[in-house]
C-alpha atoms as a PDB file:
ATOM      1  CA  UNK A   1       0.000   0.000   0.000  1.00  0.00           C
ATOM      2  CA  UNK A   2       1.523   3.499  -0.861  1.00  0.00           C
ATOM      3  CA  UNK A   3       2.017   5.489   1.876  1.00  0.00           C
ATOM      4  CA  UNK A   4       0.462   8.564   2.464  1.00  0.00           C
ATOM      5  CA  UNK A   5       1.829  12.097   3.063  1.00  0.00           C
ATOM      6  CA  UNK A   6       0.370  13.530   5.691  1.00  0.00           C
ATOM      7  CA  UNK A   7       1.881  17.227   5.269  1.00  0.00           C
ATOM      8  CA  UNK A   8       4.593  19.171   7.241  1.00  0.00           C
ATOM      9  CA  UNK A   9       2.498  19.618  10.701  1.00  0.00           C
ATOM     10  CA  UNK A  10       2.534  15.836  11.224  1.00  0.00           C
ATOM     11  CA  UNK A  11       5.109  15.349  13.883  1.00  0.00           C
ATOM     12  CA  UNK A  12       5.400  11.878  14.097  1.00  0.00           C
ATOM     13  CA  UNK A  13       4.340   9.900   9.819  1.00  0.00           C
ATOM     14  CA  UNK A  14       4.681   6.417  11.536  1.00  0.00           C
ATOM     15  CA  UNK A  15       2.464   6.905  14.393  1.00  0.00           C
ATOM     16  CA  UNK A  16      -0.145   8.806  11.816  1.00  0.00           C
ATOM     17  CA  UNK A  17      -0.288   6.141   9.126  1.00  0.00           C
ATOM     18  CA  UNK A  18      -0.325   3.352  11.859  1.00  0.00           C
ATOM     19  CA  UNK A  19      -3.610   4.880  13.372  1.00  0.00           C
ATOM     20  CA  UNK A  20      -4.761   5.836   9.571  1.00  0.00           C
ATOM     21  CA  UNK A  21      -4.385   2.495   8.562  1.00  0.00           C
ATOM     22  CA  UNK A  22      -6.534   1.334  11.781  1.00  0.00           C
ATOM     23  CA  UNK A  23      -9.918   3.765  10.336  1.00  0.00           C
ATOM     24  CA  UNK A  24      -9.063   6.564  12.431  1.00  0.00           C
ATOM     25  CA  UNK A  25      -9.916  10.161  11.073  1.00  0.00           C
ATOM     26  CA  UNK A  26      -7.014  12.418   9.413  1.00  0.00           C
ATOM     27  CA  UNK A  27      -7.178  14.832  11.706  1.00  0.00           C
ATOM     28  CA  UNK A  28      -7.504  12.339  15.059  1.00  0.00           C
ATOM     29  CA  UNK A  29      -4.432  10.910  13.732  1.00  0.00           C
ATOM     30  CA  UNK A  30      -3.127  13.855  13.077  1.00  0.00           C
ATOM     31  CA  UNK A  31      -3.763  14.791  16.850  1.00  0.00           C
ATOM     32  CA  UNK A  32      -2.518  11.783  18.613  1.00  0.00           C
ATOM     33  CA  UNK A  33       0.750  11.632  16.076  1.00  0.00           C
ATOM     34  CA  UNK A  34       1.675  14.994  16.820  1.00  0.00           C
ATOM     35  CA  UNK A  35       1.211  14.848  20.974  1.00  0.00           C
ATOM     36  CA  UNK A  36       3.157  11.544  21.209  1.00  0.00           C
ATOM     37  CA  UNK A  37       5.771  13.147  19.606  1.00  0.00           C
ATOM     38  CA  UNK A  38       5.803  16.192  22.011  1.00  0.00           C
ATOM     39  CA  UNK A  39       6.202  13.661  24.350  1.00  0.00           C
ATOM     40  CA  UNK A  40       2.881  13.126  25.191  1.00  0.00           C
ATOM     41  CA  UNK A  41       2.737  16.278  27.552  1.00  0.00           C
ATOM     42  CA  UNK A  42      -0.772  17.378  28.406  1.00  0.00           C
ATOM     43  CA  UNK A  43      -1.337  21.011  27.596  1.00  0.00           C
ATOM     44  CA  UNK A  44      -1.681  23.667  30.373  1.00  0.00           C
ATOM     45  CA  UNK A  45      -5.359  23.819  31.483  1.00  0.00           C
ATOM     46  CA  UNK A  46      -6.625  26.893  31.162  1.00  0.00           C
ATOM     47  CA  UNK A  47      -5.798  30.414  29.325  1.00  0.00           C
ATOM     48  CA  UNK A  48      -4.411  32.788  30.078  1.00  0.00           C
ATOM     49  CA  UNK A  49      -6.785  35.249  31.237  1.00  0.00           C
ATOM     50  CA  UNK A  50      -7.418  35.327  35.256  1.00  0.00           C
ATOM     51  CA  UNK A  51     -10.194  33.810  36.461  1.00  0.00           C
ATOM     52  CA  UNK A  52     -13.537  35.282  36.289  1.00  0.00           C
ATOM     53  CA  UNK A  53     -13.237  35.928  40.479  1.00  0.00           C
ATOM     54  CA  UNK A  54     -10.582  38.093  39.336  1.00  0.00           C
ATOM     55  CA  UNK A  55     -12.520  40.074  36.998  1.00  0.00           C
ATOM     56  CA  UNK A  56     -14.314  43.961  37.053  1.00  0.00           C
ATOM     57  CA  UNK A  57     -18.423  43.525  37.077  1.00  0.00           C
ATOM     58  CA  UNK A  58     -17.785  45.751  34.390  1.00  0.00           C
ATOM     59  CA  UNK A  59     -15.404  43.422  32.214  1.00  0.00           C
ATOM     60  CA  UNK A  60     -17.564  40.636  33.173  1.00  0.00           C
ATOM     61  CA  UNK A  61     -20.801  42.515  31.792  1.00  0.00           C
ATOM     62  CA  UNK A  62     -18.348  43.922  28.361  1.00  0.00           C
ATOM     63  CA  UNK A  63     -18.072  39.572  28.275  1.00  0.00           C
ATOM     64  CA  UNK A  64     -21.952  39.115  28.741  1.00  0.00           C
ATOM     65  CA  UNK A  65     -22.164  41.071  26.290  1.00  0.00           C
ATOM     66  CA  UNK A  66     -19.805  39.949  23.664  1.00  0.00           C
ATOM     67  CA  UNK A  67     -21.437  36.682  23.607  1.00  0.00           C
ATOM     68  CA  UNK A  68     -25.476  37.788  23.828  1.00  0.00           C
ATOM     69  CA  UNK A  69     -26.442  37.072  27.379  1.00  0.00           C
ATOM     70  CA  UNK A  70     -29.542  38.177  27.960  1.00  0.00           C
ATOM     71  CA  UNK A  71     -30.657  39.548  31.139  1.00  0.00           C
ATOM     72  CA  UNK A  72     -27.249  40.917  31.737  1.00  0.00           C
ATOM     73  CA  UNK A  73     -27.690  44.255  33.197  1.00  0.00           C
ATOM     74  CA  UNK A  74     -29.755  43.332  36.095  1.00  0.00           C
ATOM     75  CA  UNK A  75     -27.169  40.602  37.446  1.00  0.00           C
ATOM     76  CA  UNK A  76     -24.529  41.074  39.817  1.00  0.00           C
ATOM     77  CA  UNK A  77     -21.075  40.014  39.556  1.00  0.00           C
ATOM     78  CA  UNK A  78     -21.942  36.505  41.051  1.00  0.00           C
ATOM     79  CA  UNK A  79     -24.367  36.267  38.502  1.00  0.00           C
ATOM     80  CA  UNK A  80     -22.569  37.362  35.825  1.00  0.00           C
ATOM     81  CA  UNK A  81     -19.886  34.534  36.744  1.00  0.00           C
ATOM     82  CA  UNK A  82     -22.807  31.931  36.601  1.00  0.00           C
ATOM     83  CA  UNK A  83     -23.999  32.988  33.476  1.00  0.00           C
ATOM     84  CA  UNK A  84     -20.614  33.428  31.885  1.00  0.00           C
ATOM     85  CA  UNK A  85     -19.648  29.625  33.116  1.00  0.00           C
ATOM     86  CA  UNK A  86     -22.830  27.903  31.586  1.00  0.00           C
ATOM     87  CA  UNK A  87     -23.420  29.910  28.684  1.00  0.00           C
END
């Protein structure tokens, strides 16, 4: 069977056209090739933005905002939080 090229961002061509060759997706293999190769180091959780605790009621409303809560301006910050978390 020819083998496949994958393309520059795959880190690891063994690993992807082992788990290609087993049905799994191009970009699942893709995935799993590439973080084996890192060394199969999780990522950092998290961004890098502080946590919404750590936020202004008014940058948590600008957020509300930004993404269509409605209801927004009669929360307060706690509410805003909860909204912002399940939304």
């Amino acid at each position: 069977m020819p083998q496949r090229d994958p393309g520059p961002s795959v880190k690891d061509d063994e690993l992807y056209e082992k788990l290609r060759d087993e049905g799994m997706s191009k970009e699942k293999a893709a995935r799993i090739a590439n973080a084996k190769a890192a060394g199969d180091r999780p990522m950092q959780a998290g961004g890098k933005s502080p946590p919404y605790e750590e936020w202004t009621k008014e940058e948590l409303y600008e957020r509300a905002q930004e993404i269509g809560i409605e209801g927004r301006s009669g929360m307060d910050k706690a509410a805003l939080i909860d909204a912002l978390r399940n939304h």
